[in-house]
Protein backbone atom coordinates (compact mmCIF):
# COMPACT_ATOMS: atom_id res chain seq x y z
CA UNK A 1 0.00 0.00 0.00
CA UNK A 2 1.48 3.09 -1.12
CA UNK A 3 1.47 6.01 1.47
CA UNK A 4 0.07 9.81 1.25
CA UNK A 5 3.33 10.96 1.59
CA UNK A 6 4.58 8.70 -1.44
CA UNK A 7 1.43 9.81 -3.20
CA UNK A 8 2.13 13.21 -2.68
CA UNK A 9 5.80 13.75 -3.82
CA UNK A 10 4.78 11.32 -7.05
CA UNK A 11 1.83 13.85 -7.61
CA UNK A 12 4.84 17.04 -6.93
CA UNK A 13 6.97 15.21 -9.38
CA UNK A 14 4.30 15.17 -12.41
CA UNK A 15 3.40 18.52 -11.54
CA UNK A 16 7.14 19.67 -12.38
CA UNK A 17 7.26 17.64 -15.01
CA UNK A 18 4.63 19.05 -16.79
CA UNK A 19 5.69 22.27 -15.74
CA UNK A 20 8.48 21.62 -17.49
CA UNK A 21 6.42 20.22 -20.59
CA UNK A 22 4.75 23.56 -20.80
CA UNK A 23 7.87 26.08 -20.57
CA UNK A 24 9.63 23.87 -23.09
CA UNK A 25 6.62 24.12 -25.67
CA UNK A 26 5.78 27.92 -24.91
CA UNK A 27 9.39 28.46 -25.79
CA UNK A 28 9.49 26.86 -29.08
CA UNK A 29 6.63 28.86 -30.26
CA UNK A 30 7.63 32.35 -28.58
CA UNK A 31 9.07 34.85 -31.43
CA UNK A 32 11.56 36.22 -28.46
CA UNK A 33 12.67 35.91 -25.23
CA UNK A 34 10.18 39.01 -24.14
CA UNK A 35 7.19 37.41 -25.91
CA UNK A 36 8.15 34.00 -23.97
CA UNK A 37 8.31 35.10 -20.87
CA UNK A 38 4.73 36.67 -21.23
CA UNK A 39 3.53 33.61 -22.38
CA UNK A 40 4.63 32.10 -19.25
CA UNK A 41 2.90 34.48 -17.03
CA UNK A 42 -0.08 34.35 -18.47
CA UNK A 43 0.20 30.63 -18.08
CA UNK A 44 1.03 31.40 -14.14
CA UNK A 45 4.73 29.27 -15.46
CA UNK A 46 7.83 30.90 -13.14
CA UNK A 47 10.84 30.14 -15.73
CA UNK A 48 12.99 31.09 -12.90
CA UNK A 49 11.52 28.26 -10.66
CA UNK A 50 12.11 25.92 -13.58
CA UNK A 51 13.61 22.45 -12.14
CA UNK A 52 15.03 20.17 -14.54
CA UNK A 53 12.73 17.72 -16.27
């Protein structure tokens, strides 16, 4: 039986993940670094926070 806390830091680890996901695809499609990192805040996405995925 798997426990909360197990179940917790698995759901925190797909949550980065597709974090991750997200920045990565926002920043192929931004025409700059200025237009990315609007993109990302308007998606609530910190690239400073980013953790590697």
């Amino acid at each position: 039986m798997i426990g909360r806390a197990a179940v917790r830091e698995q759901e925190t680890r797909h949550h980065a993940l597709q974090c991750a996901k997200a920045m990565r695809t926002v920043a192929d499609h931004a025409t700059d670094a200025s237009d990315c990192r609007e993109l990302l805040e308007m998606l609530g996405l910190d690239a400073s926070h980013r953790t590697a995925g």
